[in-house]
C-alpha atoms as a PDB file:
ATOM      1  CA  UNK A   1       2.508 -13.137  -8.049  1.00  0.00           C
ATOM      2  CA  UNK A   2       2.142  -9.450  -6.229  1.00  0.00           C
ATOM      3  CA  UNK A   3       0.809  -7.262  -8.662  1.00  0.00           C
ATOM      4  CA  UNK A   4       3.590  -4.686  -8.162  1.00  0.00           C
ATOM      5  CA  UNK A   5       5.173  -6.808 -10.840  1.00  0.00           C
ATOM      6  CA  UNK A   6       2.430  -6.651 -13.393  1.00  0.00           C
ATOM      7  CA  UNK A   7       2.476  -2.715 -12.578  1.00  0.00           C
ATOM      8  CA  UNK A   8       6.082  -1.759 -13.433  1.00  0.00           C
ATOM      9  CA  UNK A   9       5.739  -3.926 -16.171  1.00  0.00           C
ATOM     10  CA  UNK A  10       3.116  -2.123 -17.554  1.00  0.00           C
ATOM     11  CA  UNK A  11       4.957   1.584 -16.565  1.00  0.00           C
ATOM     12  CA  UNK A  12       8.121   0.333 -18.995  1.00  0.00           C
ATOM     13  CA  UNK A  13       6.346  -1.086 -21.466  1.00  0.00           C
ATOM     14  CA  UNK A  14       3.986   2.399 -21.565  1.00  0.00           C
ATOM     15  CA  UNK A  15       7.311   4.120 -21.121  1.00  0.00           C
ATOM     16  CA  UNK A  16       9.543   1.925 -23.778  1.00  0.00           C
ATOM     17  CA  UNK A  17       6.382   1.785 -26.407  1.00  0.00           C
ATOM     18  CA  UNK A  18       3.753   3.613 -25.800  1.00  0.00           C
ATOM     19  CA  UNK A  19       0.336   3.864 -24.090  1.00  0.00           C
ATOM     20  CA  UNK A  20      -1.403   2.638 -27.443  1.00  0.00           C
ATOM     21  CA  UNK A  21       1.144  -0.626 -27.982  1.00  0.00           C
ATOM     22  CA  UNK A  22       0.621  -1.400 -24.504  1.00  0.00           C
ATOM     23  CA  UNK A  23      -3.307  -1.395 -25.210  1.00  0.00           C
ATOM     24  CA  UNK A  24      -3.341  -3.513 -28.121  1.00  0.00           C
ATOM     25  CA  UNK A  25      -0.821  -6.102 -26.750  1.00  0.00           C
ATOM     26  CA  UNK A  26      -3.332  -6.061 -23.821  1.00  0.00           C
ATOM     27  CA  UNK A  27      -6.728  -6.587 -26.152  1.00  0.00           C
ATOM     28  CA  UNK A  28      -4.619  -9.030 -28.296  1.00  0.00           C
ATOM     29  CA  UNK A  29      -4.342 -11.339 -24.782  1.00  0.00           C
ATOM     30  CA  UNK A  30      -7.082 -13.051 -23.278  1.00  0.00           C
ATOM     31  CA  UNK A  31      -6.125 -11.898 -19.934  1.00  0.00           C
ATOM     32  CA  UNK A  32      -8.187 -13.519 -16.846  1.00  0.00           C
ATOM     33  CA  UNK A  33      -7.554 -10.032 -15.450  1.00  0.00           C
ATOM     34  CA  UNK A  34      -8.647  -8.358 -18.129  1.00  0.00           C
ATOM     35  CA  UNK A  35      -5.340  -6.413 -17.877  1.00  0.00           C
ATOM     36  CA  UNK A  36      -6.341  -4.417 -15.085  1.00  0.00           C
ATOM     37  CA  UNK A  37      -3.917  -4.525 -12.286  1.00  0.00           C
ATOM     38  CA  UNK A  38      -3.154  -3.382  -8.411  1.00  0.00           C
ATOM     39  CA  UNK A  39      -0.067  -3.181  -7.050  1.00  0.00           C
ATOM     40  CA  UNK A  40      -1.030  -5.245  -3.729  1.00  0.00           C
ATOM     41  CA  UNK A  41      -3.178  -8.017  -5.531  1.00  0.00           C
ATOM     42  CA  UNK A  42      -2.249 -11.083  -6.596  1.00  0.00           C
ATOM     43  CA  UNK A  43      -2.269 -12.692 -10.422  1.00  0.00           C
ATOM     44  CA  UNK A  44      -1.211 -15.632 -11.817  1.00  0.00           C
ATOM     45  CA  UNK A  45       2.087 -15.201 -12.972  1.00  0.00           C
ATOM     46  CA  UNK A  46       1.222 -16.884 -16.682  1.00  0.00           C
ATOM     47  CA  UNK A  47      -0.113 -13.312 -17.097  1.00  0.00           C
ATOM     48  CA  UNK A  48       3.617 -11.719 -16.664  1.00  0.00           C
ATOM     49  CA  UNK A  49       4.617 -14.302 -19.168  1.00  0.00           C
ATOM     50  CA  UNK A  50       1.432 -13.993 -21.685  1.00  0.00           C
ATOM     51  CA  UNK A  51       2.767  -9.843 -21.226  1.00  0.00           C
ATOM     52  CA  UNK A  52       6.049  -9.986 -21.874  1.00  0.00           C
ATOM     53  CA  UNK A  53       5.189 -12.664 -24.543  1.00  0.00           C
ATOM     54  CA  UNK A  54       2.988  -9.682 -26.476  1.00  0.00           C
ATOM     55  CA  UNK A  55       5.312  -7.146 -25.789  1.00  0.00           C
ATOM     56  CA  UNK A  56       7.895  -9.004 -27.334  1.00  0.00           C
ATOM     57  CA  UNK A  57       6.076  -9.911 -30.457  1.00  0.00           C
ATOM     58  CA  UNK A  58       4.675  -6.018 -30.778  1.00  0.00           C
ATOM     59  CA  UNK A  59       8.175  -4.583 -30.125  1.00  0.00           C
ATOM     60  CA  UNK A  60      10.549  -7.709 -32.127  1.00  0.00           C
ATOM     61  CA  UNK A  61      12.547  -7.546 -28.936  1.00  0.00           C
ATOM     62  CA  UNK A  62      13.200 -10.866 -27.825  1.00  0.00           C
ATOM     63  CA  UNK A  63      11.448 -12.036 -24.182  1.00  0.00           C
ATOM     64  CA  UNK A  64      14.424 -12.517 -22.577  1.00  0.00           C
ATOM     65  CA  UNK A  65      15.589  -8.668 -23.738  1.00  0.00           C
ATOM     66  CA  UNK A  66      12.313  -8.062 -21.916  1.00  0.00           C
ATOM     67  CA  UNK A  67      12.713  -9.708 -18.730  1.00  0.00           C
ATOM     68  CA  UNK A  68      16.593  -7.902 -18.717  1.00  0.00           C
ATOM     69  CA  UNK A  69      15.109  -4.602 -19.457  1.00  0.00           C
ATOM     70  CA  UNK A  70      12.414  -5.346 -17.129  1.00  0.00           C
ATOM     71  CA  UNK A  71      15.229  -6.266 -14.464  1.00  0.00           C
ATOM     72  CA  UNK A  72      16.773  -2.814 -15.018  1.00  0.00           C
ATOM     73  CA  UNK A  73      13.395  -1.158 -14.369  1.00  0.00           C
ATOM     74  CA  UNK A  74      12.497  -2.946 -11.272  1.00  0.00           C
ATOM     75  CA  UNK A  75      15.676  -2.324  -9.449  1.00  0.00           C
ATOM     76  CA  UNK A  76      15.375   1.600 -10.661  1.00  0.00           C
ATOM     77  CA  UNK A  77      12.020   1.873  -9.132  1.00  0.00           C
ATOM     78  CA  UNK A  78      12.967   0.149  -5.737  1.00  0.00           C
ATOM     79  CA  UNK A  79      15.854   2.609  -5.381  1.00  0.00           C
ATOM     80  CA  UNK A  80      13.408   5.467  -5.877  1.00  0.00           C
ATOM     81  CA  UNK A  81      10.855   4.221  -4.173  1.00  0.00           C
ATOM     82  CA  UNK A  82      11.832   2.369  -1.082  1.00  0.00           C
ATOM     83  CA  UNK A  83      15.954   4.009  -0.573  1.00  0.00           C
ATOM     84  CA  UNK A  84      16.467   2.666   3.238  1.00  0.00           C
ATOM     85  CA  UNK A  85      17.176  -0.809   1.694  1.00  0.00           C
ATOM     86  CA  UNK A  86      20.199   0.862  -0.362  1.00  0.00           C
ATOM     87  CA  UNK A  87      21.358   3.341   2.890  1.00  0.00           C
ATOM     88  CA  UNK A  88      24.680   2.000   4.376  1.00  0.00           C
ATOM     89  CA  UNK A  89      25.733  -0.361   1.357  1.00  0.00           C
ATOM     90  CA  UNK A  90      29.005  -0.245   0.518  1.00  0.00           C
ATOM     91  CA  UNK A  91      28.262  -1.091  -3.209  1.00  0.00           C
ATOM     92  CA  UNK A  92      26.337  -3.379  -4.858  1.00  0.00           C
ATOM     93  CA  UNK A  93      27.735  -6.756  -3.872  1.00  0.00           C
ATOM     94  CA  UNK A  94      26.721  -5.854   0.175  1.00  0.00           C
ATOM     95  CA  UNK A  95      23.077  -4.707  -1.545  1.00  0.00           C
ATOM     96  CA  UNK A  96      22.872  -8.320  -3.314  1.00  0.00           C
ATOM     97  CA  UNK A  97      23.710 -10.206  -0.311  1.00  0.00           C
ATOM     98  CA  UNK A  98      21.188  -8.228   1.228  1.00  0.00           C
ATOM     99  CA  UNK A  99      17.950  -9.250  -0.313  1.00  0.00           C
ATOM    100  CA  UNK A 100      17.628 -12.994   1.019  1.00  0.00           C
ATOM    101  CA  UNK A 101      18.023 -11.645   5.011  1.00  0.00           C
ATOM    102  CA  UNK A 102      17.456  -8.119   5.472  1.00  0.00           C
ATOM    103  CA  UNK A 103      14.755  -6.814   1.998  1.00  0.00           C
ATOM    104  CA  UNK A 104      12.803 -10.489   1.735  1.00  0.00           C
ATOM    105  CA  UNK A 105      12.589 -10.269   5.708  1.00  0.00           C
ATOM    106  CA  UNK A 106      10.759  -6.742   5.082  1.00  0.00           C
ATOM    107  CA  UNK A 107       8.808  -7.638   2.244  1.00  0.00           C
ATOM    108  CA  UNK A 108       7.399 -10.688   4.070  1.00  0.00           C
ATOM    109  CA  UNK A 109       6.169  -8.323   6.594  1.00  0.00           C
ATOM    110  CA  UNK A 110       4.358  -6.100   4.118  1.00  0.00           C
ATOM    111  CA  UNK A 111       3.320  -8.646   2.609  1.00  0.00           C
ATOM    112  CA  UNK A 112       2.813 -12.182   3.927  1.00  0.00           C
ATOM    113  CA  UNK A 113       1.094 -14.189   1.362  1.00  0.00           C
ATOM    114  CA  UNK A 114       4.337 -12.983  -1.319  1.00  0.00           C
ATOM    115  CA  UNK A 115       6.185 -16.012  -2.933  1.00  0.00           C
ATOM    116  CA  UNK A 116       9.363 -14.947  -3.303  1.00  0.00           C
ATOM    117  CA  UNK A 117      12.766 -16.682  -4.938  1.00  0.00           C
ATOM    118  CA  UNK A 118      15.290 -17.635  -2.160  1.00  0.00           C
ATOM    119  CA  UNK A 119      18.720 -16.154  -2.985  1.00  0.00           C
ATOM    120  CA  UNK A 120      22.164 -17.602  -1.587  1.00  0.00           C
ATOM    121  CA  UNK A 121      25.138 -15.872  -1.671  1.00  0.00           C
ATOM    122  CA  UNK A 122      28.521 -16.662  -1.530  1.00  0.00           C
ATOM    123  CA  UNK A 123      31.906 -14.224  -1.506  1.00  0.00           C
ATOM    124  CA  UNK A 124      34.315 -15.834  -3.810  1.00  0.00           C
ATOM    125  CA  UNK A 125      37.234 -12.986  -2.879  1.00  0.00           C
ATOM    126  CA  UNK A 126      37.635  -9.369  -3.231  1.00  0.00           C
ATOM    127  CA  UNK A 127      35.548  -7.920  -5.677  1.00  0.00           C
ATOM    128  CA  UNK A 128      33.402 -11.161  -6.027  1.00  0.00           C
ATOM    129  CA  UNK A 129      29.917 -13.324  -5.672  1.00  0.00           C
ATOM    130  CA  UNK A 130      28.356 -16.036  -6.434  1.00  0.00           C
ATOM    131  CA  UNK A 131      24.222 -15.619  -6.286  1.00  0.00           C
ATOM    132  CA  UNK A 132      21.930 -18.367  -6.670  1.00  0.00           C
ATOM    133  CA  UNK A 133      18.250 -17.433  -7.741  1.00  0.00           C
ATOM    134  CA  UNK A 134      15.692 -20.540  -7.126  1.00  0.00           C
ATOM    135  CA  UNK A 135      12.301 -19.974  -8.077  1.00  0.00           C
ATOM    136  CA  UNK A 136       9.288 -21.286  -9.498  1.00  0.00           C
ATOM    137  CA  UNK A 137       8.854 -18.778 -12.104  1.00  0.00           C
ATOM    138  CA  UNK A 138      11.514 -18.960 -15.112  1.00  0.00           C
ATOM    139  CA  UNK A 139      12.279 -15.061 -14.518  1.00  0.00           C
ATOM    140  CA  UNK A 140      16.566 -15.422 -14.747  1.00  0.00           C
ATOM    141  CA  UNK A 141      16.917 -12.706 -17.095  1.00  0.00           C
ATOM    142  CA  UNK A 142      14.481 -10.586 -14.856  1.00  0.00           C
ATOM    143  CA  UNK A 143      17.173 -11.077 -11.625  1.00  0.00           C
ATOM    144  CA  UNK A 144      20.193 -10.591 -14.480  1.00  0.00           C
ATOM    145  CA  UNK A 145      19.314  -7.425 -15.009  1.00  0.00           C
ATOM    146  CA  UNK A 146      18.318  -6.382 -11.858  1.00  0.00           C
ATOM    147  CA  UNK A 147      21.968  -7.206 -10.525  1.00  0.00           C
ATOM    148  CA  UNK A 148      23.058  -5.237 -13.481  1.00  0.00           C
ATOM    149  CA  UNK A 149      20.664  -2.494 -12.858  1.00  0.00           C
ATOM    150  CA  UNK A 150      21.943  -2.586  -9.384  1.00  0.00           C
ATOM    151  CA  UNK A 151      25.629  -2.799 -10.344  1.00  0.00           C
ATOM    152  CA  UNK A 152      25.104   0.204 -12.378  1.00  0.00           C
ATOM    153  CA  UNK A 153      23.238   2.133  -9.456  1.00  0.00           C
ATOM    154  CA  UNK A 154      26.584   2.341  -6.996  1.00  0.00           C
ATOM    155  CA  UNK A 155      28.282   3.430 -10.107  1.00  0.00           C
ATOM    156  CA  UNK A 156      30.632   0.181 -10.329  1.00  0.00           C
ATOM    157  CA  UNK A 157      31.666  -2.242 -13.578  1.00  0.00           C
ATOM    158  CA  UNK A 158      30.900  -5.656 -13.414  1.00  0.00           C
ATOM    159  CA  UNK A 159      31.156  -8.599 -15.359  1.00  0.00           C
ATOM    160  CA  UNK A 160      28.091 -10.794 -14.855  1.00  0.00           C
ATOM    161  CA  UNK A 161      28.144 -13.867 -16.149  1.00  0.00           C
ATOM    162  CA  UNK A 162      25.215 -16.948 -15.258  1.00  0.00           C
ATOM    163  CA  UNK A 163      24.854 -20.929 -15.226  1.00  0.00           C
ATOM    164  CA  UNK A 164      21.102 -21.776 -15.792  1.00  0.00           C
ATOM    165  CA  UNK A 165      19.948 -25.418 -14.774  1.00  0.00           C
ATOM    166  CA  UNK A 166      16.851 -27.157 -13.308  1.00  0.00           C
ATOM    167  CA  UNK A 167      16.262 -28.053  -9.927  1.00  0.00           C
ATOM    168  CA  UNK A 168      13.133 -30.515  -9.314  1.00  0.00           C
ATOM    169  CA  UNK A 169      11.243 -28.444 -11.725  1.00  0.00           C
ATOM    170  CA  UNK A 170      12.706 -24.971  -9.792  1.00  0.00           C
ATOM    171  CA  UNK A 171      14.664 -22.516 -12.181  1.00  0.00           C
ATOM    172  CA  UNK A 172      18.157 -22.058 -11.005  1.00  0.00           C
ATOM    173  CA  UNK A 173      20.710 -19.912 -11.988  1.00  0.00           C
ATOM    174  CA  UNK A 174      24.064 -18.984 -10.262  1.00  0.00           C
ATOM    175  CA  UNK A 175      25.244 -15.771 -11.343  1.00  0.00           C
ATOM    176  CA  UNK A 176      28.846 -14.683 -10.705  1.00  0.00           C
ATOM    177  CA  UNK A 177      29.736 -11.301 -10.443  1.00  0.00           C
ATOM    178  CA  UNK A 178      32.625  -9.759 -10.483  1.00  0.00           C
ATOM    179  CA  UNK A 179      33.435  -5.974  -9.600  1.00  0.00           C
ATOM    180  CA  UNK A 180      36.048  -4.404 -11.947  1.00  0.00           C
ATOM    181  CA  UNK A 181      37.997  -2.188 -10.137  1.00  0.00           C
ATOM    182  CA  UNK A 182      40.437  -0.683 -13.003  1.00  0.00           C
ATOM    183  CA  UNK A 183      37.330   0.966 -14.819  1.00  0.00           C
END
């Protein structure tokens, strides 16, 4: 897993709990990495998990609260960090559809060696998607909140709700998301 991930998730937690909880969660793990992190290496992702598996037991936030909030993060830090993927997007239904062909395309290039969840999209009507996330790594909560986050970043309500399942050992999940328009 690109360590970009380990990164932010170090930034929130700092940010969320503080520089010392994040230091003690880190000594508490036995951490092949030792905790010390690059934004363009590579880790195995059991280390995101053994993190967010601390941070939940130092902050009695449950890990999937963590993944969410992580979710929210992420997407805030792409939109201040790499804005040309959210120019020209009508809202955040064109930016979801997005990420399979036009952000994963990009990333790939940056990065060739990134495993990355496929993401299939389908309009179900005005105002409406269907998203399927199929990965490896159990990380639905992450990719709820980051279509929250990202709902919430073109200023629009939405009611997100998700299907979870297995798929020859994959994660799936199928999120639909609907845009309110009276709010």
């Amino acid at each position: 897993m690109k360590g970009i991930m380990f990164t932010e998730l170090l930034a929130m937690a700092e940010d969320s709990f503080g520089e010392e909880a994040v230091d003690r969660v880190i000594e508490a793990l036995d951490l092949p990495s030792g905790g010390a992190y690059t934004s363009v290496g590579n880790y195995p992702c059991e280390e995101l998990f053994n993190l967010i598996g601390g941070f939940s037991a130092n902050s009695g936030l449950s890990a999937a609260a963590l993944q969410r909030l992580f979710g929210h993060w992420m997407m805030q830090s792409f939109a201040r960090h790499y804005p040309q993927f959210f120019e020209g997007r009508e809202g955040s239904l064109d930016m979801l559809e997005a990420i399979e062909d036009d952000i994963h395309v990009e990333v790939r290039k940056l990065y060739p060696d990134a495993d990355l969840p496929t993401f299939n999209t389908r309009r179900d009507g005005p105002g409406r998607l269907d998203m399927t996330y199929r990965s490896p790594r159990a990380l639905a909560e992450f990719c709820h909140g980051l279509i929250e986050s990202c709902t919430d970043h073109f200023g629009e309500s939405a009611c997100v709700s998700r299907r979870d399942r297995s798929e020859d050992g994959r994660t799936v999940a199928t999120f639909r998301i609907h845009i309110r328009r009276d709010a």
